[in-house]
Protein backbone atom coordinates (compact mmCIF):
# COMPACT_ATOMS: atom_id res chain seq x y z
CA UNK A 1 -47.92 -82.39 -60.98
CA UNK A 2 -45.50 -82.38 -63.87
CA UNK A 3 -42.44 -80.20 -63.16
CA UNK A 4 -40.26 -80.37 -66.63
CA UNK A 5 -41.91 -78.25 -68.93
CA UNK A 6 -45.17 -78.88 -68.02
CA UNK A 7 -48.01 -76.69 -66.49
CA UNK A 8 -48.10 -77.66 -62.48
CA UNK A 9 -50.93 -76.47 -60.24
CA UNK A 10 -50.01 -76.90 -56.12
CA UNK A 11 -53.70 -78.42 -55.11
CA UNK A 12 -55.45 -78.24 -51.46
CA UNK A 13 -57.68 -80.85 -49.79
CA UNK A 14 -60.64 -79.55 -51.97
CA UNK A 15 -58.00 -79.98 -55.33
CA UNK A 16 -58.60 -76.49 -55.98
CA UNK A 17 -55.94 -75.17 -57.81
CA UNK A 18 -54.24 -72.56 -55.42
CA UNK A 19 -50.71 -71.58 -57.65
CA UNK A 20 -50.09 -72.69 -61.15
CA UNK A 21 -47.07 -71.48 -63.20
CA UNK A 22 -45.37 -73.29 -66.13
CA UNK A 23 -41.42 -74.80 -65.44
CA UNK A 24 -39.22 -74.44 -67.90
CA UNK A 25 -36.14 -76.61 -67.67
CA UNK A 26 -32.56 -76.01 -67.28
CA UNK A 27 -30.16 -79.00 -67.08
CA UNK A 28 -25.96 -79.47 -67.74
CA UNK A 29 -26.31 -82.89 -69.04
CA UNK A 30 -29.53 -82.28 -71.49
CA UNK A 31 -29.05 -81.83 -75.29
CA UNK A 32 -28.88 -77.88 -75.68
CA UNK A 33 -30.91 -76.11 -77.53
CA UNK A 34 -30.68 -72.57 -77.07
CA UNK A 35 -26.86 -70.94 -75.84
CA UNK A 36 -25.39 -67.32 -75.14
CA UNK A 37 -22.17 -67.32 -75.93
CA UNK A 38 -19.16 -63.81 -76.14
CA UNK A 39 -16.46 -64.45 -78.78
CA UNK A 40 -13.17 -64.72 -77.98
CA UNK A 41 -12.58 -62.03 -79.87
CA UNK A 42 -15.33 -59.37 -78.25
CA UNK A 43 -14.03 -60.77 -74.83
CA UNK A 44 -10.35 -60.91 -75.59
CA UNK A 45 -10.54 -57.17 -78.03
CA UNK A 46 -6.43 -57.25 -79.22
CA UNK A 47 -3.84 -59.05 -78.58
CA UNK A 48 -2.63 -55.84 -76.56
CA UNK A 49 -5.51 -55.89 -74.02
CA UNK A 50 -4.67 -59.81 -73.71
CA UNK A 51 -1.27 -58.85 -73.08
CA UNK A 52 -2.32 -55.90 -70.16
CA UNK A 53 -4.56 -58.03 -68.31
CA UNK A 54 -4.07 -61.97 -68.09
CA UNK A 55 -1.78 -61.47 -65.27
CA UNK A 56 -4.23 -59.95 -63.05
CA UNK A 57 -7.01 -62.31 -63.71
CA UNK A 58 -4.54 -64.99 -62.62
CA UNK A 59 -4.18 -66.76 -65.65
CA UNK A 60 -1.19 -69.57 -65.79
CA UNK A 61 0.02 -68.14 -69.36
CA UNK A 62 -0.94 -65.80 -72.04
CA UNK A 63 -3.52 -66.74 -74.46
CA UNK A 64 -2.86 -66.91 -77.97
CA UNK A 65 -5.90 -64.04 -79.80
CA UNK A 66 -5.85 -65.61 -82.84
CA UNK A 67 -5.82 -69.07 -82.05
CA UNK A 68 -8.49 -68.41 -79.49
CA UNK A 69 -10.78 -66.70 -82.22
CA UNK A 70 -10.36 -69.54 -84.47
CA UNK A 71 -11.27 -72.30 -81.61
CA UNK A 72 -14.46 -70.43 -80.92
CA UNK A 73 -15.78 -70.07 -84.51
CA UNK A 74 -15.07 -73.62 -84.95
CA UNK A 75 -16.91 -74.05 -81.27
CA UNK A 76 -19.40 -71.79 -82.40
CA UNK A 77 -19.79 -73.61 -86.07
CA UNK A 78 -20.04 -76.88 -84.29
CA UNK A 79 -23.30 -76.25 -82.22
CA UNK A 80 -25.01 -74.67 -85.15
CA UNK A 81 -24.44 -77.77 -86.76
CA UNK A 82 -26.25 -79.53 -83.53
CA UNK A 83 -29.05 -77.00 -84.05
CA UNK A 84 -28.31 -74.93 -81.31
CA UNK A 85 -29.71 -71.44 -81.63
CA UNK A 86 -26.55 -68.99 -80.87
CA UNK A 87 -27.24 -65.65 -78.88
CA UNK A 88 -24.63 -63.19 -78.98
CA UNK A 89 -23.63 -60.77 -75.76
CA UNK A 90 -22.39 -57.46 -77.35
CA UNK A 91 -18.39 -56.68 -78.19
CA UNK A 92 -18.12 -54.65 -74.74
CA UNK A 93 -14.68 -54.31 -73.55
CA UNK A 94 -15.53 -55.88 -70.07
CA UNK A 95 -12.19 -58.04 -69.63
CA UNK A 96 -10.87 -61.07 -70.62
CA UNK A 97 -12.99 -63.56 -68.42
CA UNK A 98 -16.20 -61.59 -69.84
CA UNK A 99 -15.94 -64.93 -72.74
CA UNK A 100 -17.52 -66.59 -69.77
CA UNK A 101 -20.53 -65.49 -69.98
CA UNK A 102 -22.29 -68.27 -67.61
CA UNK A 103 -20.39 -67.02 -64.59
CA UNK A 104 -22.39 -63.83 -64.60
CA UNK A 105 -26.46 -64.98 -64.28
CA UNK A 106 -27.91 -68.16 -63.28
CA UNK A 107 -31.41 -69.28 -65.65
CA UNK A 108 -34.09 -69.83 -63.28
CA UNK A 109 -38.03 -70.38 -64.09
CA UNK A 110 -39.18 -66.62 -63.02
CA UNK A 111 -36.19 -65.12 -64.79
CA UNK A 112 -32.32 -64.37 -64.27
CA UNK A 113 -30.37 -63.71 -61.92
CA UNK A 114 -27.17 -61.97 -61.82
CA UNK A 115 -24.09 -62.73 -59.86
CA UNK A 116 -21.89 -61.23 -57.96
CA UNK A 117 -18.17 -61.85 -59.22
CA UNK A 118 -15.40 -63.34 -56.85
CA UNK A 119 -13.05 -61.17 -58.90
CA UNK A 120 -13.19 -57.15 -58.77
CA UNK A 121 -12.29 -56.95 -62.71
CA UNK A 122 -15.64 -58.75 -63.52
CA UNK A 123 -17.66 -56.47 -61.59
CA UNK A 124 -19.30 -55.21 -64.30
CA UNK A 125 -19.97 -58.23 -65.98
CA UNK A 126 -23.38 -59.25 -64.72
CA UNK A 127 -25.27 -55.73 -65.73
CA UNK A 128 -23.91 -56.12 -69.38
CA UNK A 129 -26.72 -59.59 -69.39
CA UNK A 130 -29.24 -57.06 -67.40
């Protein structure tokens, strides 16, 4: 039984195959190949909405729009050069913390699953991956 990317069968006494699936594999430390990412700027909108809401998310200061929008597309620029295949959520106006898009759905082998969020404001962040 191989379990990291291989096909696995689960055999009885007989070794008659009695479940086989194929694993994928999802790791922090392994070279990445494939990431969804939000842009600062679909997640952060305007400076205004920046301005209206980092309080109540509990940031410790304001974030700067444009500096943030420039960080990511060099970010973004950076993995493309690593060959990493960028997916793109949609520019929904779901909040500021919406540019984390990892917090909303865990990867698993049969499929994703969505979160709940510790914070109300993000409520609605895990449907938007649905």
């Amino acid at each position: 039984m191989n379990v990291l990317g291989k096909s696995c069968c689960v055999e009885t006494q007989r070794h008659t195959p009695i479940l086989s699936f194929v694993m994928t594999y999802q790791s922090d430390v392994a070279p990445l190949k494939r990431v969804l990412l939000k842009h600062a700027r679909d997640a952060f909108v305007s400076t205004k909405r920046v301005s209206d809401q980092w309080r109540d998310l509990n940031y410790v200061d304001v974030p700067d729009y444009d500096r943030a929008c420039r960080e990511f597309d060099s970010f973004a620029e950076l993995l493309e050069s690593l060959g990493v295949r960028l997916e793109w959520m949609p520019a929904e106006d779901l909040g500021l913390d919406s540019l984390y898009v990892r917090d909303a759905s865990i990867l698993t082998d049969s499929g994703v699953l969505l979160t709940r969020m510790g914070k109300g404001a993000r409520a609605s962040e895990p449907a938007a991956q649905a």
